[in-house]
PDB file of N, CA and C in Angstrom:
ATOM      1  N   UNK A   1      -3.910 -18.056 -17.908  1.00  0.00           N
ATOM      2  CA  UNK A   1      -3.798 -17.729 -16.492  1.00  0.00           C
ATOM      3  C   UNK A   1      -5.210 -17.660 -15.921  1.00  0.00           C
ATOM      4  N   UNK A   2      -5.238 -18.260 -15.047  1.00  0.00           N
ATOM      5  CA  UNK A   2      -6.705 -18.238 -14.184  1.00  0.00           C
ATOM      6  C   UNK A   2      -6.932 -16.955 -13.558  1.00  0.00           C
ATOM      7  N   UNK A   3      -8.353 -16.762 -13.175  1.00  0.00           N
ATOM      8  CA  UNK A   3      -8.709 -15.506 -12.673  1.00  0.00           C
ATOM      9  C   UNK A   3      -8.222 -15.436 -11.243  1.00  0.00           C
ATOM     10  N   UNK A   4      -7.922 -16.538 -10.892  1.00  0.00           N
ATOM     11  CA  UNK A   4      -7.633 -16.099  -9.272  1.00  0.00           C
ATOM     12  C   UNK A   4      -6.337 -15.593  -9.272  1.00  0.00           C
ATOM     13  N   UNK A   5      -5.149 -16.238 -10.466  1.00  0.00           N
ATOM     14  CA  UNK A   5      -3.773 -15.495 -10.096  1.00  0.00           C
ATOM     15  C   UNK A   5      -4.038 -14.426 -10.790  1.00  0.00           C
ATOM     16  N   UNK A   6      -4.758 -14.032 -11.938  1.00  0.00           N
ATOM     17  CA  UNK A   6      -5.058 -12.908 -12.186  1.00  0.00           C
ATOM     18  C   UNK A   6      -5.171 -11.833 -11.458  1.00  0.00           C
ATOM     19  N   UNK A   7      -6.422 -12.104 -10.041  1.00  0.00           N
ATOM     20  CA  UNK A   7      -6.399 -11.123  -9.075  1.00  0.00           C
ATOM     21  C   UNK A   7      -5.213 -11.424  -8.107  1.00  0.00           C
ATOM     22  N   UNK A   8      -4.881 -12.143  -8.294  1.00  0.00           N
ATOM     23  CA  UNK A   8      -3.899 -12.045  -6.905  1.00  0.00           C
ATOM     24  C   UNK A   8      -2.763 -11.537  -7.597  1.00  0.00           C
ATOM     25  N   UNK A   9      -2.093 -11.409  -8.456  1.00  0.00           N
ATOM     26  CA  UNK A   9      -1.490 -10.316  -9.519  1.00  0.00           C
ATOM     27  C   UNK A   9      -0.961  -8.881  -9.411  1.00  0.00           C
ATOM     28  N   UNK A  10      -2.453  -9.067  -9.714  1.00  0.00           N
ATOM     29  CA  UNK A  10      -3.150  -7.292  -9.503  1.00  0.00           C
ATOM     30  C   UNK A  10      -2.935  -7.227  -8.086  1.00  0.00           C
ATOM     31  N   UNK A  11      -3.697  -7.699  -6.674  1.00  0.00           N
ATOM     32  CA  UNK A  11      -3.565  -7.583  -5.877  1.00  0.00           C
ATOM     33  C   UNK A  11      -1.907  -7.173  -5.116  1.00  0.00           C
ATOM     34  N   UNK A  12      -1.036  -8.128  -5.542  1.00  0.00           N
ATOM     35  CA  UNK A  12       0.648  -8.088  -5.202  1.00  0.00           C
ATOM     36  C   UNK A  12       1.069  -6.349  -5.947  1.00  0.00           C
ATOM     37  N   UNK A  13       0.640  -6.232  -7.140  1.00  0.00           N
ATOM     38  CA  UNK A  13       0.924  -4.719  -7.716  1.00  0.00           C
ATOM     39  C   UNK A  13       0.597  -4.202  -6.750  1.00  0.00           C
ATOM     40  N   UNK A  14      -0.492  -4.009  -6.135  1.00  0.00           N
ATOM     41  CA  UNK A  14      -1.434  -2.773  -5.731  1.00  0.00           C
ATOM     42  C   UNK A  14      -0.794  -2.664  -4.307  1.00  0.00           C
ATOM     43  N   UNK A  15      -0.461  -3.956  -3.496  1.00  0.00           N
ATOM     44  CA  UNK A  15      -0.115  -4.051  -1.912  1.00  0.00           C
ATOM     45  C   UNK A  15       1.430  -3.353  -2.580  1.00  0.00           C
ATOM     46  N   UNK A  16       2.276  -3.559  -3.453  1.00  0.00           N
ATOM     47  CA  UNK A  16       3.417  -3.275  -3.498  1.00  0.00           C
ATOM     48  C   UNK A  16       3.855  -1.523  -3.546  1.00  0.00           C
ATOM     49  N   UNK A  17       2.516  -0.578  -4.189  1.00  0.00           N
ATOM     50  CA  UNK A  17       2.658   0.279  -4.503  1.00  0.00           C
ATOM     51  C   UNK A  17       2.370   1.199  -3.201  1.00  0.00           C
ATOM     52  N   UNK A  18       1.010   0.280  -2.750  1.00  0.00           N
ATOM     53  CA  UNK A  18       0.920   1.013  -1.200  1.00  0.00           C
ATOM     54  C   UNK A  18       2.265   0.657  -0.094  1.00  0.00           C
ATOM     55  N   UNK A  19       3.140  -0.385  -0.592  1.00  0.00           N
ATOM     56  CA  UNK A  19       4.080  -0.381   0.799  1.00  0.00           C
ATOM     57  C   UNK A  19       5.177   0.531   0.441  1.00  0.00           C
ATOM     58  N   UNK A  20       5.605   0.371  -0.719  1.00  0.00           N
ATOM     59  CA  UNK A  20       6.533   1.355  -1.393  1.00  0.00           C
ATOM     60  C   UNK A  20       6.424   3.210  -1.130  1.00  0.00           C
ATOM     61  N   UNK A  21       4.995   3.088  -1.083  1.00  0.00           N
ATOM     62  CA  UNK A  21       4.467   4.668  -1.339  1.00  0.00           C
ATOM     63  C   UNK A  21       5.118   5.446   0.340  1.00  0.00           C
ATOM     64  N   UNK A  22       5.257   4.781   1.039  1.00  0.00           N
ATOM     65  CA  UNK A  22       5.498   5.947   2.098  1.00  0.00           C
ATOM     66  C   UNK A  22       7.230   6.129   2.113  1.00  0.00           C
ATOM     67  N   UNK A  23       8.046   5.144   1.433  1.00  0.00           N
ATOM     68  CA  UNK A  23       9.332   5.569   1.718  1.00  0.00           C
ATOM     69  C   UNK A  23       9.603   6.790   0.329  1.00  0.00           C
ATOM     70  N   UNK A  24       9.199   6.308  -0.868  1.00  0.00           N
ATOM     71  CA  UNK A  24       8.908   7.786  -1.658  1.00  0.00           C
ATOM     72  C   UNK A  24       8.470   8.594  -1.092  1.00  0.00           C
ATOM     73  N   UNK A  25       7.034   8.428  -0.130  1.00  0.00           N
ATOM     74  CA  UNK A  25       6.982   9.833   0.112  1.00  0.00           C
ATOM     75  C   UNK A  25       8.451  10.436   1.755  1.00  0.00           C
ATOM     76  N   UNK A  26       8.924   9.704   2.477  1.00  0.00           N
ATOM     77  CA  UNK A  26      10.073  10.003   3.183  1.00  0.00           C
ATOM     78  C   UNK A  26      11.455  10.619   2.375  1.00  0.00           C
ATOM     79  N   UNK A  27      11.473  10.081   1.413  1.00  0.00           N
ATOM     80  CA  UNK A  27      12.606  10.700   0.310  1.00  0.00           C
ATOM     81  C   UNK A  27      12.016  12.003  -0.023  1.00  0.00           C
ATOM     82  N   UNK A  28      11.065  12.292  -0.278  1.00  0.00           N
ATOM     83  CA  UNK A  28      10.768  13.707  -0.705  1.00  0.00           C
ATOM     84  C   UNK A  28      10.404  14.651   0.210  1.00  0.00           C
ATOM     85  N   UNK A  29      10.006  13.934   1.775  1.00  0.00           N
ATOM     86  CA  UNK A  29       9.821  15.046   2.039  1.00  0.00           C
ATOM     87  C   UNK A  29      11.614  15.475   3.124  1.00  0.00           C
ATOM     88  N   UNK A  30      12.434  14.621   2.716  1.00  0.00           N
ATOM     89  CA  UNK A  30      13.828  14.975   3.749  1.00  0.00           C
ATOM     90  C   UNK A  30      14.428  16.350   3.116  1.00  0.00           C
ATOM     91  N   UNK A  31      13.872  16.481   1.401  1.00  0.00           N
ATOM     92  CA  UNK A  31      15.106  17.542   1.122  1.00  0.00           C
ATOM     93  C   UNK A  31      13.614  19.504   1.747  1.00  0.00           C
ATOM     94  N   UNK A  32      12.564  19.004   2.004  1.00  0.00           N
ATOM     95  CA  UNK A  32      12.370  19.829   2.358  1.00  0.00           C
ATOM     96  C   UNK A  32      11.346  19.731   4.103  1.00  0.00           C
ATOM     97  N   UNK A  33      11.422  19.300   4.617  1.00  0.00           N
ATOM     98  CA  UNK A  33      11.437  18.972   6.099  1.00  0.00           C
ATOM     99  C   UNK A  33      11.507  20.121   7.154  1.00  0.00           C
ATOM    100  N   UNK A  34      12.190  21.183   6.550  1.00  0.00           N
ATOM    101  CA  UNK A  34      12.113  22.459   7.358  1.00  0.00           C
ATOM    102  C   UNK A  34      11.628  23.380   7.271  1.00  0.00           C
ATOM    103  N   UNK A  35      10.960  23.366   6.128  1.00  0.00           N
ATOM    104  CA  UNK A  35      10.130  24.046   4.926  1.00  0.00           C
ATOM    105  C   UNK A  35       8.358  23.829   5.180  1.00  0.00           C
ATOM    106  N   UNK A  36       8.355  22.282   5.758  1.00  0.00           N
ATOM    107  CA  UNK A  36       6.822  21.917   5.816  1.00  0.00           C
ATOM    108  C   UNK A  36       6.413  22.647   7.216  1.00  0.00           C
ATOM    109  N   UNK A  37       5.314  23.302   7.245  1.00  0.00           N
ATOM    110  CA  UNK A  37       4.732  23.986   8.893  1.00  0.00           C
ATOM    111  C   UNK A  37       3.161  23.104   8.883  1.00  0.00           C
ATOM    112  N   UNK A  38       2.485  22.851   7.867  1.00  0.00           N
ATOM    113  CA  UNK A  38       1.305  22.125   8.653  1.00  0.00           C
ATOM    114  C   UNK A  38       1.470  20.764   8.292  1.00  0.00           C
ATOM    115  N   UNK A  39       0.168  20.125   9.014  1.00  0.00           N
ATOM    116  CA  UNK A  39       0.166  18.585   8.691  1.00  0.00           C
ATOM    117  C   UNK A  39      -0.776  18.158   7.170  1.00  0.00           C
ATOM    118  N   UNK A  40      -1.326  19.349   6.250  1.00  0.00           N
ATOM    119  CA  UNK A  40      -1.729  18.896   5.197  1.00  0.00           C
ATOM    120  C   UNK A  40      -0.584  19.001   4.156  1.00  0.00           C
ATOM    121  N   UNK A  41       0.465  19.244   4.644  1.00  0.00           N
ATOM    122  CA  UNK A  41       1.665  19.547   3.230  1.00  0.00           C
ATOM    123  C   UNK A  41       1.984  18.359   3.575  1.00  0.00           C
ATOM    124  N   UNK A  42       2.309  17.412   4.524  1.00  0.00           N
ATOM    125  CA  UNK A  42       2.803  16.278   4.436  1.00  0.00           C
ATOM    126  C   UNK A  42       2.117  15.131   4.029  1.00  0.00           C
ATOM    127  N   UNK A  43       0.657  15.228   4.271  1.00  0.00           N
ATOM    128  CA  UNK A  43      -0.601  14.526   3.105  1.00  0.00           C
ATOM    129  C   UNK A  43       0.118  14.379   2.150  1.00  0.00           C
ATOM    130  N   UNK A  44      -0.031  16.168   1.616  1.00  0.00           N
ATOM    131  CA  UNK A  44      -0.105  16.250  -0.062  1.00  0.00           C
ATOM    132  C   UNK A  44       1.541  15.399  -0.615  1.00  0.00           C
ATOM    133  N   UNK A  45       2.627  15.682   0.084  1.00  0.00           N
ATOM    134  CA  UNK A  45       3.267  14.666  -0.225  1.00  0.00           C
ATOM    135  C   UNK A  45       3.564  13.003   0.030  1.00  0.00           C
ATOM    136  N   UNK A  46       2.867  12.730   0.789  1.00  0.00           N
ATOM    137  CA  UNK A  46       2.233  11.212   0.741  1.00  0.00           C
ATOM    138  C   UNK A  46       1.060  10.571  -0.516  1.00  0.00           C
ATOM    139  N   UNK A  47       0.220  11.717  -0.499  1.00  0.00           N
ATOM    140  CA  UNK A  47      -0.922  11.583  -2.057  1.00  0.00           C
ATOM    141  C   UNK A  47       0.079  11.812  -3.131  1.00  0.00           C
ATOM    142  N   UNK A  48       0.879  12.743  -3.081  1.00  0.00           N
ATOM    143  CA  UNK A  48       1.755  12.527  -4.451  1.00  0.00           C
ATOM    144  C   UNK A  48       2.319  11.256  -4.505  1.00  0.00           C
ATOM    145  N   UNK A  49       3.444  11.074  -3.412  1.00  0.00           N
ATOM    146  CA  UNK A  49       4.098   9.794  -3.978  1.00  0.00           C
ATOM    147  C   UNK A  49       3.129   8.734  -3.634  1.00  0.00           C
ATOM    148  N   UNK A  50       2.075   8.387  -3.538  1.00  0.00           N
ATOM    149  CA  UNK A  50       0.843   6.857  -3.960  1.00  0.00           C
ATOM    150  C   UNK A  50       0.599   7.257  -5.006  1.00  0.00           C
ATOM    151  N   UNK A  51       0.477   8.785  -5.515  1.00  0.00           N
ATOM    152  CA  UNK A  51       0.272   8.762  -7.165  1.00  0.00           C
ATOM    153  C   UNK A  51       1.193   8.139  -8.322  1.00  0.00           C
ATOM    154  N   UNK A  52       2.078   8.622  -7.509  1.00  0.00           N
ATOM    155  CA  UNK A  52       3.611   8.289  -8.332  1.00  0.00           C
ATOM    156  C   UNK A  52       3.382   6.548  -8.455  1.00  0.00           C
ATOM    157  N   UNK A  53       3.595   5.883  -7.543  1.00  0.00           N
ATOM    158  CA  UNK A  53       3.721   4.507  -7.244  1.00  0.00           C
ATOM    159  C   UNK A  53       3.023   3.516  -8.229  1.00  0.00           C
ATOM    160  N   UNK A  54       1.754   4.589  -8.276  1.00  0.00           N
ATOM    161  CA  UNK A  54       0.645   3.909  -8.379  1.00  0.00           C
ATOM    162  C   UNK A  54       0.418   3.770 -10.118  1.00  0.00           C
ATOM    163  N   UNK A  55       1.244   5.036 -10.299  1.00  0.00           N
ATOM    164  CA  UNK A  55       0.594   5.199 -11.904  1.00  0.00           C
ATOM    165  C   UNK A  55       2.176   4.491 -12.450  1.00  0.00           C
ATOM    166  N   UNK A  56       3.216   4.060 -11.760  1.00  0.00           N
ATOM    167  CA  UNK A  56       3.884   3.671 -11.860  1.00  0.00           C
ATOM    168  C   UNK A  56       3.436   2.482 -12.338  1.00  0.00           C
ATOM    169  N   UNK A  57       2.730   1.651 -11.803  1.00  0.00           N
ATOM    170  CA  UNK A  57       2.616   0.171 -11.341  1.00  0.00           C
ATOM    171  C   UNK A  57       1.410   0.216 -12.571  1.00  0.00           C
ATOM    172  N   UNK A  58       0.839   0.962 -13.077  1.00  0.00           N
ATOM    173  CA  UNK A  58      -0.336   1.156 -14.278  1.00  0.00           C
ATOM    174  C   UNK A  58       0.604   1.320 -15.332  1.00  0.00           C
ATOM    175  N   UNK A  59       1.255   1.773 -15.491  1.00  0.00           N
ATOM    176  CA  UNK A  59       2.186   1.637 -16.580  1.00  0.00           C
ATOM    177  C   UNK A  59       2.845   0.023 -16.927  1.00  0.00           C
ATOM    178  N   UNK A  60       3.402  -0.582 -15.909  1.00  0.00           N
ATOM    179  CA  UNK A  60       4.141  -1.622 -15.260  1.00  0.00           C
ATOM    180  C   UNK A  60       3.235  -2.443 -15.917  1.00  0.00           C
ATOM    181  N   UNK A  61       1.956  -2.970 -15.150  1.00  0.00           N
ATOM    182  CA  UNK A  61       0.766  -3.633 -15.767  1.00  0.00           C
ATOM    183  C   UNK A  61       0.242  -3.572 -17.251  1.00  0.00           C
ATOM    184  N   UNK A  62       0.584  -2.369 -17.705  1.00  0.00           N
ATOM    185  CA  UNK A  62       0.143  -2.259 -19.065  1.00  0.00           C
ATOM    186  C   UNK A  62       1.233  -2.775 -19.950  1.00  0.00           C
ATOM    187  N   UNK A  63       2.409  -2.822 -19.616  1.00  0.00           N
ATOM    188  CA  UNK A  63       3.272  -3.105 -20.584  1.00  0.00           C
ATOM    189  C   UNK A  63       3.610  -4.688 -20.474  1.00  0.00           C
ATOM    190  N   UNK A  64       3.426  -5.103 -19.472  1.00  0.00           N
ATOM    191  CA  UNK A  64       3.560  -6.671 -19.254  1.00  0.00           C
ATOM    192  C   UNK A  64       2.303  -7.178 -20.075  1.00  0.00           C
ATOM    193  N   UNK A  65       1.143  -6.373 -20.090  1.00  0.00           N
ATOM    194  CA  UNK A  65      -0.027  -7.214 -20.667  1.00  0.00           C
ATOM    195  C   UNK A  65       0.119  -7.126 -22.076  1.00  0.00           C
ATOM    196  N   UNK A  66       0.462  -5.992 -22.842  1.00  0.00           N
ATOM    197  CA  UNK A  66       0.810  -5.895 -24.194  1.00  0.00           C
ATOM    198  C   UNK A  66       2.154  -7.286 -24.785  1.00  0.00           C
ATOM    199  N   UNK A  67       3.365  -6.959 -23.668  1.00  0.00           N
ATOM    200  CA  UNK A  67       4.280  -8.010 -23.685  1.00  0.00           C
ATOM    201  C   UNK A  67       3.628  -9.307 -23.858  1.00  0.00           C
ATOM    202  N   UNK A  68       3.052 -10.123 -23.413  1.00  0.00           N
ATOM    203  CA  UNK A  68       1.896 -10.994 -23.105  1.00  0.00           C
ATOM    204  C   UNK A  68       1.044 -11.290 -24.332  1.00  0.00           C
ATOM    205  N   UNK A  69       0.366 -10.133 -24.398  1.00  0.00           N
ATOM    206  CA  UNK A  69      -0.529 -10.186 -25.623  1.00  0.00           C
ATOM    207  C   UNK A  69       0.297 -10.655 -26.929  1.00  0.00           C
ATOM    208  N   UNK A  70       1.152 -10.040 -27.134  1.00  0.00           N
ATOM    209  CA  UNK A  70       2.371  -9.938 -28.105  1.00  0.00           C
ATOM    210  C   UNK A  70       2.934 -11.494 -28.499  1.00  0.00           C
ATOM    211  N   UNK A  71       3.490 -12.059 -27.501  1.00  0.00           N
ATOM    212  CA  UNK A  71       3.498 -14.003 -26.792  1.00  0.00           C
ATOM    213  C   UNK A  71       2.904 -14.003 -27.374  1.00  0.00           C
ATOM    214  N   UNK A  72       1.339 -14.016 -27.302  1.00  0.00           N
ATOM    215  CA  UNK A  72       0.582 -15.192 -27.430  1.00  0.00           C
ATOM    216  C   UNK A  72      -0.131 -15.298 -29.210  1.00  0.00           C
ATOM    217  N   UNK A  73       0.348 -14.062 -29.796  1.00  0.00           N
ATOM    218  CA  UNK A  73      -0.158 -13.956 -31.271  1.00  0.00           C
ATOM    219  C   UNK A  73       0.737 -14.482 -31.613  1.00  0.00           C
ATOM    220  N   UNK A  74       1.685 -14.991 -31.429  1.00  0.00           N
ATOM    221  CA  UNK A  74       2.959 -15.718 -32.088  1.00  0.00           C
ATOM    222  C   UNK A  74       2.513 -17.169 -31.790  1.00  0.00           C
ATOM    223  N   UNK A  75       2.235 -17.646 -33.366  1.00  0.00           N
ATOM    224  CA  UNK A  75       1.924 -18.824 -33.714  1.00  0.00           C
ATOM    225  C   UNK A  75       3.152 -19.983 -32.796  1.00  0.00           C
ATOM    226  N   UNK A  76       3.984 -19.992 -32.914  1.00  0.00           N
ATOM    227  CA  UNK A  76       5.328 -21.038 -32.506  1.00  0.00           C
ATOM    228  C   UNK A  76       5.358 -21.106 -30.993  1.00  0.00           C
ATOM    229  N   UNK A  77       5.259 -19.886 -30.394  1.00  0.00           N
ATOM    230  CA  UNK A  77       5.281 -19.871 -29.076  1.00  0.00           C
ATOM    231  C   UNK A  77       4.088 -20.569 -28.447  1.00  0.00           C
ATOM    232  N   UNK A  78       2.562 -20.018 -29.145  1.00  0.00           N
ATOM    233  CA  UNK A  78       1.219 -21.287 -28.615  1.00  0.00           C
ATOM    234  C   UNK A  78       1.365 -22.287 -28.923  1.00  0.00           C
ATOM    235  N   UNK A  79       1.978 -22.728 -29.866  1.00  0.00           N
ATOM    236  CA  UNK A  79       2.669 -24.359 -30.477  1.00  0.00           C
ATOM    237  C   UNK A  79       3.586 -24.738 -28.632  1.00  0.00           C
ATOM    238  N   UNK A  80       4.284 -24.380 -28.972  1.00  0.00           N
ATOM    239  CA  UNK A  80       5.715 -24.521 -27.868  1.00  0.00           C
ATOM    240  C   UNK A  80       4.736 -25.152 -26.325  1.00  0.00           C
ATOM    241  N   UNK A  81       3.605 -24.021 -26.069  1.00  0.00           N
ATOM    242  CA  UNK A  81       2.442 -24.061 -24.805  1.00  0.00           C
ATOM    243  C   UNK A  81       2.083 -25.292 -24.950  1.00  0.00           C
ATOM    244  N   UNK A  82       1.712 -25.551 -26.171  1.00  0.00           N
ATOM    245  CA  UNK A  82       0.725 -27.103 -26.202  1.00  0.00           C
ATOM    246  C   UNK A  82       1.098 -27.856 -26.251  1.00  0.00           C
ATOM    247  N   UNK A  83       2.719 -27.679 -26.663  1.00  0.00           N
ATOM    248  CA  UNK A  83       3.380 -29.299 -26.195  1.00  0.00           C
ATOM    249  C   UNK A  83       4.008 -28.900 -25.236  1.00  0.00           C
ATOM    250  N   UNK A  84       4.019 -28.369 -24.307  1.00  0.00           N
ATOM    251  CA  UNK A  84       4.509 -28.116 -23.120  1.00  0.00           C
ATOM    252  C   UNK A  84       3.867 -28.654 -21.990  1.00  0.00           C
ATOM    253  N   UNK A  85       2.293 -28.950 -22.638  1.00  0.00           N
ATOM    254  CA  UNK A  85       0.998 -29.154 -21.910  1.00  0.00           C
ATOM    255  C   UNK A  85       0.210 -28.005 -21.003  1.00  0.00           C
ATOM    256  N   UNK A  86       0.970 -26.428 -21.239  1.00  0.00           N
ATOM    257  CA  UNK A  86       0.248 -25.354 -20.697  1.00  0.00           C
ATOM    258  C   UNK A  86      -0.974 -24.379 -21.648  1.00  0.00           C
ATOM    259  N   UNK A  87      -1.069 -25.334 -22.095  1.00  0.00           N
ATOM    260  CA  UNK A  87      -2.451 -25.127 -23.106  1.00  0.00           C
ATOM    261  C   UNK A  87      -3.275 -25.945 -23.512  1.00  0.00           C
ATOM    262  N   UNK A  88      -5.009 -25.822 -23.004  1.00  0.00           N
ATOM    263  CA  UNK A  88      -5.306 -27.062 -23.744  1.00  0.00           C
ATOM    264  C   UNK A  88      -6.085 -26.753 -24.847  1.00  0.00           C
ATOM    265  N   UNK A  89      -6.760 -25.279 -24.818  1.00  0.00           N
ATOM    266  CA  UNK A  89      -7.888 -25.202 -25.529  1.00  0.00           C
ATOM    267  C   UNK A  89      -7.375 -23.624 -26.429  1.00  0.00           C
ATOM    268  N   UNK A  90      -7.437 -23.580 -27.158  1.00  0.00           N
ATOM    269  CA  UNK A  90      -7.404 -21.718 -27.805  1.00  0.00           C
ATOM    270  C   UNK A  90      -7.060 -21.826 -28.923  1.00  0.00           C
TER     271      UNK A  90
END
């Protein structure tokens, strides 16, 4: 995989976690909504759920790359790449 889909990858994770992150944080803050009186409690539950999202999507990334890694030590499957023609060199 080239470095550019590489970043653009990463990039799609990262835009996904920030668009995701405010309806998590709307789900959490409905069951307590009557409860919140200033405007830094509703931060702190917006910073939670981008935490959530986020370490979500770090997990997500880590296990696809191990998955991946895993592929590619398997002798038959880099066979399979090179006559596939998605390999030329490794």
């Amino acid at each position: 995989m080239s470095s550019v889909r590489k970043f653009l990858f990463i990039c799609h994770m990262a835009l996904n976690a920030l668009i995701l992150s405010p309806f998590l944080a709307f789900l959490m803050f409905l069951p307590v909504m009557d409860h919140v009186e200033y405007t830094w409690q509703i931060v702190g539950i917006f910073l939670f759920s981008l935490a959530l999202c986020g370490g979500y999507r770090t997990h997500q990334f880590k296990r696809l790359k191990s998955a991946s890694n895993a592929r590619m030590n398997d002798p038959l499957y880099v066979e399979k790449l090179r006559k596939l023609g998605f390999l030329t060199a490794i």
